[in-house]
Protein backbone atom coordinates (compact mmCIF):
# COMPACT_ATOMS: atom_id res chain seq x y z
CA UNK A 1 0.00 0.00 0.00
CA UNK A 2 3.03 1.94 0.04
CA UNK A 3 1.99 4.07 -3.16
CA UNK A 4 4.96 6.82 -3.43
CA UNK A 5 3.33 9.34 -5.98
CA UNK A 6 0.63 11.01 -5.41
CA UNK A 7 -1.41 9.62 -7.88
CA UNK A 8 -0.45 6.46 -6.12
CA UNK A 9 -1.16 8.06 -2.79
CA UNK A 10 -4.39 8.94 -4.08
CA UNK A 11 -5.25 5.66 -5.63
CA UNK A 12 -4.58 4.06 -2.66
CA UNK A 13 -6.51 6.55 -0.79
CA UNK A 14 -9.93 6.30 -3.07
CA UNK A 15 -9.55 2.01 -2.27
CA UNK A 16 -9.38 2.06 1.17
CA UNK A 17 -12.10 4.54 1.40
CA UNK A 18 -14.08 2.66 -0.92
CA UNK A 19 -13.61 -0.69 1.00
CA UNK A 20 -14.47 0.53 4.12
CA UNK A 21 -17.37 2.34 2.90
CA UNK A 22 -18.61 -0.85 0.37
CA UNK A 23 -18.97 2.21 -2.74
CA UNK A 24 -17.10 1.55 -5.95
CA UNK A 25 -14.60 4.42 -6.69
CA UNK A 26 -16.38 5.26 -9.40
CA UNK A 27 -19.21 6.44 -6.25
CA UNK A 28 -16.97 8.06 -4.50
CA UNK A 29 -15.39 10.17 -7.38
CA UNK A 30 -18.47 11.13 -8.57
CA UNK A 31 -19.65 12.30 -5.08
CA UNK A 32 -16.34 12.59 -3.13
CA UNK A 33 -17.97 14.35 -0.18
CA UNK A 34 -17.95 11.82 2.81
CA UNK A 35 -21.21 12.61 4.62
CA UNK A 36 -22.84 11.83 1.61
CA UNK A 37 -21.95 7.83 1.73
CA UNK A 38 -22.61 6.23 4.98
CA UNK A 39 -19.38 7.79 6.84
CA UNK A 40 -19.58 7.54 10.24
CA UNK A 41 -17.26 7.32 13.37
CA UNK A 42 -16.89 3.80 13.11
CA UNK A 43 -15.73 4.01 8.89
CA UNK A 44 -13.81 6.96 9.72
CA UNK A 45 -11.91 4.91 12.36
CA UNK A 46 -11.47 1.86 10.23
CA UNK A 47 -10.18 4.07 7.25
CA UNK A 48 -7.70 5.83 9.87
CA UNK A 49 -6.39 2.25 11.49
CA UNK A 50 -6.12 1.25 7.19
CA UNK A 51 -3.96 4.00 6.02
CA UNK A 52 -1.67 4.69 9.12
CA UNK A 53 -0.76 0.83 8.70
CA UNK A 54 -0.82 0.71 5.20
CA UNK A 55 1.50 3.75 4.95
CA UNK A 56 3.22 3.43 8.05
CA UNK A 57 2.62 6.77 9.32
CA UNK A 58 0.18 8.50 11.95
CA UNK A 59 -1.89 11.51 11.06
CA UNK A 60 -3.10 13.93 14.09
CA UNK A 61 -6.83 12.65 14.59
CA UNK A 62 -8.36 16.02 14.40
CA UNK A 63 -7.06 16.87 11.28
CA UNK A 64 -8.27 13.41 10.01
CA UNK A 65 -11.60 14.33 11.17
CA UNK A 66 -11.93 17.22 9.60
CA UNK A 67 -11.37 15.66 6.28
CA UNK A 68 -14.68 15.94 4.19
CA UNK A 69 -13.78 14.57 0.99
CA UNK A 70 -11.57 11.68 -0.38
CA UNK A 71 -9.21 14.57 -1.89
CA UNK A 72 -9.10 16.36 1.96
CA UNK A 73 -8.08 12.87 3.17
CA UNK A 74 -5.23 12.79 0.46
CA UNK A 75 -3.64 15.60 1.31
CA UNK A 76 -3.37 14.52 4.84
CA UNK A 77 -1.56 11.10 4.16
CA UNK A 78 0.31 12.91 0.96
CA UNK A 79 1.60 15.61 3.98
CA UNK A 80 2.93 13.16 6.44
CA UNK A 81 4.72 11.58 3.43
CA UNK A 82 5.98 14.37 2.76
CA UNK A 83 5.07 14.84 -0.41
């Protein structure tokens, strides 16, 4: 899961969300707002636990909250690459 591009990081981003969520990425793209899909504490948390171990990194839970759209939540995990 270690995508190092950010298309990659984004990819990667868009199939976790999608998994946890049970939407294709095709869903998601077309509506990448969060609240939209059935996001809710526990798929926010299960996304979080996915992408801190798939990219071995931690992102500041607040932050990761605040995230409203697959391309919000990018940026975040693209950051603490440091990309």
């Amino acid at each position: 899961m270690n995508g190092t591009t950010s298309e990659d990081i984004g990819a990667t981003v868009l199939d976790v969300v999608s998994d946890v969520l049970g939407r294709s990425p095709e869903d998601l793209r077309d509506q990448p707002v969060l609240a939209a899909h059935d996001w809710d504490s526990i798929a926010s948390l299960e996304a979080l636990a996915q992408l801190e171990s798939g990219f071995g990194i931690r992102l500041e839970l607040r932050d990761f909250h605040a995230a409203r759209t697959v391309g919000d939540m990018t940026a975040l995990v693209a950051a603490a690459l440091g990309h």
